[in-house]
Protein backbone atom coordinates (compact mmCIF):
# COMPACT_ATOMS: atom_id res chain seq x y z
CA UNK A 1 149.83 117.73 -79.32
CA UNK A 2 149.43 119.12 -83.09
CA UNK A 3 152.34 120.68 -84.85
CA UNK A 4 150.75 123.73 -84.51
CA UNK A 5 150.21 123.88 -80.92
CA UNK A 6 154.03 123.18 -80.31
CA UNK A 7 154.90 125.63 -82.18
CA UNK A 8 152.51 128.07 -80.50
CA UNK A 9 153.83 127.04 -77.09
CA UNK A 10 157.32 127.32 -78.34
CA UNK A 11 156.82 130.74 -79.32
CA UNK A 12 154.86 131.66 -75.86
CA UNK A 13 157.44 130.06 -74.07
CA UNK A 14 160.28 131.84 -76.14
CA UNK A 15 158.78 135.18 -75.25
CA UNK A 16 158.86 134.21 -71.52
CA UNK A 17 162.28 133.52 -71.65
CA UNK A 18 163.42 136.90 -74.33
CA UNK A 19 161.44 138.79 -70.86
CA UNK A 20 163.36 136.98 -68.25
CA UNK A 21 166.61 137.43 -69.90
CA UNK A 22 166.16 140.76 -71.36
CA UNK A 23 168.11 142.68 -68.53
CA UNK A 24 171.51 140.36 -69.51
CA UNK A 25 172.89 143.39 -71.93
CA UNK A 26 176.46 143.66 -73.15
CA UNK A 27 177.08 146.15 -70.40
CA UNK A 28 176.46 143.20 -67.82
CA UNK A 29 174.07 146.04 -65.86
CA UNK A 30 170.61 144.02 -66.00
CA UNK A 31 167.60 146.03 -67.05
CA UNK A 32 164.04 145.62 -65.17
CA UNK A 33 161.75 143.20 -66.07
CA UNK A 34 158.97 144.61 -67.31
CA UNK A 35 156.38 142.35 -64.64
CA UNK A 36 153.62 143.63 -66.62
CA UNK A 37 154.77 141.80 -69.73
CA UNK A 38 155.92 138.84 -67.75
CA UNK A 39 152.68 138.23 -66.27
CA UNK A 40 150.49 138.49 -69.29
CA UNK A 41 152.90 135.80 -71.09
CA UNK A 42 152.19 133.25 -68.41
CA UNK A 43 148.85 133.45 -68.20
CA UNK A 44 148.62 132.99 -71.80
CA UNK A 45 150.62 129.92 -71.40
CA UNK A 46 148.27 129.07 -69.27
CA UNK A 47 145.71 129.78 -71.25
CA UNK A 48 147.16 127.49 -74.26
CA UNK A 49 147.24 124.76 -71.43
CA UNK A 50 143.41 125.38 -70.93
CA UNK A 51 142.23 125.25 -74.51
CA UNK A 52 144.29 121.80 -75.00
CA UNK A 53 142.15 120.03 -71.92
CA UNK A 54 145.58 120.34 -69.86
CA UNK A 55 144.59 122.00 -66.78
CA UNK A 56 146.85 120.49 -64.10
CA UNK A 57 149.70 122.28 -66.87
CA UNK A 58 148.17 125.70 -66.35
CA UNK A 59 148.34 126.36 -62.68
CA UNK A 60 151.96 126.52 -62.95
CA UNK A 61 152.05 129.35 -65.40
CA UNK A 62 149.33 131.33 -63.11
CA UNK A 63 151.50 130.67 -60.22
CA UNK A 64 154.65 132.32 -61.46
CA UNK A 65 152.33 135.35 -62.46
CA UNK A 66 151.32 135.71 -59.10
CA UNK A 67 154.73 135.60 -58.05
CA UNK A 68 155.70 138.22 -59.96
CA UNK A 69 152.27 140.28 -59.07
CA UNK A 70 150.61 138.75 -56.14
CA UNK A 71 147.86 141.19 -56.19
CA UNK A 72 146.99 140.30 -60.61
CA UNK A 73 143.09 139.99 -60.86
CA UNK A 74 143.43 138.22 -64.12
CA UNK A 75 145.31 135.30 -62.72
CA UNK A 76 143.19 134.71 -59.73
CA UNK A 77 140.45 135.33 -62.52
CA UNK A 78 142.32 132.30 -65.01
CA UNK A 79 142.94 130.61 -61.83
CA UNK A 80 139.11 130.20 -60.82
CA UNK A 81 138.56 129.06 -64.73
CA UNK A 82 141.33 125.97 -64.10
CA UNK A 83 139.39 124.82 -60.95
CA UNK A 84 136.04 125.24 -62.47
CA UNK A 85 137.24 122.80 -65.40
CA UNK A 86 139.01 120.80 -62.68
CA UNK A 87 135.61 120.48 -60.58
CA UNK A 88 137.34 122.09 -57.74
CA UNK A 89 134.28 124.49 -56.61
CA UNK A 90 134.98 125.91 -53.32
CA UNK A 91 138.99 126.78 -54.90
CA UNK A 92 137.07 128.46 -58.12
CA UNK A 93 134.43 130.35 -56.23
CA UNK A 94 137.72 131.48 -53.58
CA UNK A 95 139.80 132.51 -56.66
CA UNK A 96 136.91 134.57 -58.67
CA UNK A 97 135.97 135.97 -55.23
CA UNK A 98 140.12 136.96 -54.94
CA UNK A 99 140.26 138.41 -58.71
CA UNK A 100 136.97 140.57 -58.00
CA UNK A 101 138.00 142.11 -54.95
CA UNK A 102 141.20 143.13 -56.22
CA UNK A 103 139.55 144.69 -59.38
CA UNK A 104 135.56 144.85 -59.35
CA UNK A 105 135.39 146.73 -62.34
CA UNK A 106 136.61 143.65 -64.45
CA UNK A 107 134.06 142.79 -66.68
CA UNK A 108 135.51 139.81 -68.07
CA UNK A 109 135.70 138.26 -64.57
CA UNK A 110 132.38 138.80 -63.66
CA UNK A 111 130.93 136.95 -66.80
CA UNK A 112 133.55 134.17 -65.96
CA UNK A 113 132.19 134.08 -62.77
CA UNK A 114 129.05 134.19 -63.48
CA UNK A 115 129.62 131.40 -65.56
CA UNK A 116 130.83 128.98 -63.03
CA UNK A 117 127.56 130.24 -60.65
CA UNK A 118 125.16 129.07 -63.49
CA UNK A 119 127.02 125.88 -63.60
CA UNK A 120 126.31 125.32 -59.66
CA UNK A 121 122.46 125.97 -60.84
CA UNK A 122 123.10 129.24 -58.60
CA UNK A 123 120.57 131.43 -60.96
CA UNK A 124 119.90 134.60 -59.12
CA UNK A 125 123.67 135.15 -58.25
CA UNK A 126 124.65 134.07 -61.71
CA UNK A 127 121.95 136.68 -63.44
CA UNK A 128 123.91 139.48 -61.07
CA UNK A 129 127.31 138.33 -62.43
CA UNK A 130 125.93 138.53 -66.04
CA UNK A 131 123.95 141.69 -65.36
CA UNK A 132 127.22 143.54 -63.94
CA UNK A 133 129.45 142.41 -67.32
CA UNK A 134 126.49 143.66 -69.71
CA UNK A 135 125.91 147.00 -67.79
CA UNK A 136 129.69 147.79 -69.64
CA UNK A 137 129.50 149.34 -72.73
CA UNK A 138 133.44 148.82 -73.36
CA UNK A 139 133.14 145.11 -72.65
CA UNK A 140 134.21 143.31 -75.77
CA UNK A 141 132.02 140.41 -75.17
CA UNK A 142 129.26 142.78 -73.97
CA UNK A 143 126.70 140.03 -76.41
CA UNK A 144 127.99 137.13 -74.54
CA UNK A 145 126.86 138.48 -71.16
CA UNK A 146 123.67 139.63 -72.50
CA UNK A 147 123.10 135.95 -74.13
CA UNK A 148 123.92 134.18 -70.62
CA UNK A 149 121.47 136.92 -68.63
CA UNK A 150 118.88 135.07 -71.62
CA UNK A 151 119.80 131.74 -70.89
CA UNK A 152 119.81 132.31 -67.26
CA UNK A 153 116.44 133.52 -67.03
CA UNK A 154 114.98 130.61 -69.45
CA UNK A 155 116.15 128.31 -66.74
CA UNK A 156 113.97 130.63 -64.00
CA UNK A 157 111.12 130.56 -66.28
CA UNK A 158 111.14 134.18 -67.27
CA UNK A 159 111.14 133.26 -70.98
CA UNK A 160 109.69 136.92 -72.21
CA UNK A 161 112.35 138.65 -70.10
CA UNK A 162 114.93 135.76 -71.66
CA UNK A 163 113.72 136.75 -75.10
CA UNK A 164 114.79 140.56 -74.15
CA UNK A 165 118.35 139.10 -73.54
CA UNK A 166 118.81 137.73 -76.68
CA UNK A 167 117.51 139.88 -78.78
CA UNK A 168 119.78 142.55 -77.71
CA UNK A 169 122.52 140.08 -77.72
CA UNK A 170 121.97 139.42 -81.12
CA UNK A 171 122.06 143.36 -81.95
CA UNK A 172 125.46 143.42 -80.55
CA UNK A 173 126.89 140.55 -82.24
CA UNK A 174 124.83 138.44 -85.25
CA UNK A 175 126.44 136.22 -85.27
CA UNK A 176 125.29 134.23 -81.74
CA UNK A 177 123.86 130.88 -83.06
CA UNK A 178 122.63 129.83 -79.56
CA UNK A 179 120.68 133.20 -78.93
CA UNK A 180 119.00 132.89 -82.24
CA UNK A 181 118.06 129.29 -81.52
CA UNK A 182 116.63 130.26 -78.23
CA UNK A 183 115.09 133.31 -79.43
CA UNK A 184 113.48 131.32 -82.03
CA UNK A 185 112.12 128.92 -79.75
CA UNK A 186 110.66 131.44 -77.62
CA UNK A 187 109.00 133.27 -80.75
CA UNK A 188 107.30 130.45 -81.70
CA UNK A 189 105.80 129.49 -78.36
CA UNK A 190 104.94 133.15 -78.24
CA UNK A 191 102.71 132.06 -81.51
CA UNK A 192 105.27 134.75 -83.33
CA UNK A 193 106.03 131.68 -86.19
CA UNK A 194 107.03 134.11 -88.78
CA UNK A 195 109.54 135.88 -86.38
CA UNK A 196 110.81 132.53 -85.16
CA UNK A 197 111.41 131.34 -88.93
CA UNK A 198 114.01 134.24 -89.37
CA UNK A 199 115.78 133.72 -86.25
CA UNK A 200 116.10 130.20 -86.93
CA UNK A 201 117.21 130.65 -90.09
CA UNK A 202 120.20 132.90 -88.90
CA UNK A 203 121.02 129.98 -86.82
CA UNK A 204 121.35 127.53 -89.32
CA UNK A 205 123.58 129.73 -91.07
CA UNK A 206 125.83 129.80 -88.08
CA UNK A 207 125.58 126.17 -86.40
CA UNK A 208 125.29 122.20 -87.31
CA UNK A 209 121.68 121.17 -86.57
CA UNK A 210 120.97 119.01 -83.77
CA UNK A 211 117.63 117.17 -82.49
CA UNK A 212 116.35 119.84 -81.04
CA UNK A 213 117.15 122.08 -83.34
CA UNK A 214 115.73 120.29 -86.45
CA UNK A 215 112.81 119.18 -84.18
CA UNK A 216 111.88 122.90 -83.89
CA UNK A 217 112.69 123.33 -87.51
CA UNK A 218 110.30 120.90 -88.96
CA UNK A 219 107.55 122.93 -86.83
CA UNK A 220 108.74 126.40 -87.62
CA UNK A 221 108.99 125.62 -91.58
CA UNK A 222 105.32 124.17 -91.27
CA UNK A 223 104.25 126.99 -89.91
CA UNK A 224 105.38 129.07 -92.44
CA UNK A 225 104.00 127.47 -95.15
CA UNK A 226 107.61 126.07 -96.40
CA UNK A 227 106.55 122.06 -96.77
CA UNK A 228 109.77 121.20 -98.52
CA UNK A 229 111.30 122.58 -95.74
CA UNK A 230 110.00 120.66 -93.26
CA UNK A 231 110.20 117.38 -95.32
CA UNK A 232 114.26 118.22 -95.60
CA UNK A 233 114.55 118.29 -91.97
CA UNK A 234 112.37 115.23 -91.09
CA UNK A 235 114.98 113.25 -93.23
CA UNK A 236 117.97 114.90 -91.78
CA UNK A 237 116.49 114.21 -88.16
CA UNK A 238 115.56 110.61 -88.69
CA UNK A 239 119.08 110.44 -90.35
CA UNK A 240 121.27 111.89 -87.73
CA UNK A 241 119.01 110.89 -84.92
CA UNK A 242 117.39 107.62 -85.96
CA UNK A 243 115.93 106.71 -82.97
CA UNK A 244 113.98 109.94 -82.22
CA UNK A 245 110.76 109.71 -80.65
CA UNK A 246 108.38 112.23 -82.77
CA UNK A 247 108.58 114.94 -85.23
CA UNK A 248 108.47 118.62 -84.24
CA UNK A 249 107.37 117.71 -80.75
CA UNK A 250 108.64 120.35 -78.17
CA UNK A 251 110.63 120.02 -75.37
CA UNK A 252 111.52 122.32 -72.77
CA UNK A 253 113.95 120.02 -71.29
CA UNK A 254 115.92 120.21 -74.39
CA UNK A 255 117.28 123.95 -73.74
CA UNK A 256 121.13 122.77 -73.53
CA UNK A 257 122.20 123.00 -76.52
């Protein structure tokens, strides 16, 4: 653990303990707990546990929220996310299932959700999820719903539909360097090269290349005319990726990026 992160969990953890304590006044007549407060400090403890790879740590955290409020969507919600990363798949799908019928209008649950569908290759349920979290305008990652109802229908073939998806993505949020990849991609099998050049260039201004990525490059730039383009990204591909097997040539297989 990094300096920083102890510190971080040493400030979570002494804002847990300012709540628990915060009825002990000079008076010696305790105060309420405000649960509310309570709750959203463990699940961001658990959520520090998550984002350090320490799952098993998290599910304690979420458990004392639901202690506190048995009936909190978001930790059944964080509590699906710690099984999906744990591979536990029947306890995630239980726990999303939990958070969304005690608040279906949770946007952030559905994507999450929706997530962990697409990771069972469950498309059509997945694309609902997805479809449900985009459908609200106050969503704050409205763009990142919209960019997995793209990637979700690339993987059923629907690529012009896909396309749709990232595009408006993209209008939401520029800065999305897997949309713009994809988006790309799809331009330029759509014969759109020109298009496809600008959306690929807004991804390189966002992301590190990789095979693919530089693969689809070297085509794009000759497209376009742009030959030292595509001579700088032959070099960088048979640099980073020596033992490549051809330049430029496509791949559907390679859409995980």
């Amino acid at each position: 653990m990094t300096g920083r992160s102890m510190i971080a969990k040493l400030r979570i953890s002494a804002v847990l303990f300012s709540i628990i304590l915060s009825g002990c006044v000079a008076t010696g007549g305790p105060e309420p707990v405000n649960e509310g407060d309570a709750v959203r400090s463990y699940l961001e403890l658990a959520r520090g546990y998550v984002q350090q790879g320490l799952t098993e740590n998290a599910v304690k955290p979420i458990n004392r929220a639901l202690e506190i409020q048995p009936r909190s969507a978001d930790a059944y919600g964080m509590l699906g996310l710690v099984y999906q990363l744990q591979g536990e798949a029947s306890l995630a799908e239980e726990s999303f299932k939990k958070a969304l019928s005690l608040n279906s209008d949770s946007s952030e649950i559905h994507n999450n959700f929706g997530v962990f569908l697409f990771s069972q290759n469950r498309l059509a349920d997945a694309y609902r999820e997805f479809e449900k979290a985009a459908e609200d305008v106050r969503y704050g990652s409205r763009s990142r719903a919209y960019e997995n109802l793209g990637l979700v229908a690339l993987r059923q073939g629907r690529s012009s539909l896909a396309a749709e998806h990232f595009d408006k993505a993209l209008k939401l949020n520029s800065n999305l360097p897997r949309a713009s990849l994809e988006l790309a991609a799809i331009l330029e099998e759509q014969g759109r090269f020109r298009e496809a050049w600008q959306s690929y260039q807004v991804f390189t201004r966002l992301s590190r290349q990789n095979e693919r990525s530089l693969k689809l490059g070297i085509r794009l730039a000759r497209n376009n005319g742009d030959q030292d383009a595509a001579a700088s990204y032959s070099l960088q591909l048979g640099r980073l990726f020596p033992s490549s097997t051809g330049e430029g040539v496509r791949s559907r297989s390679g859409y995980e990026y």
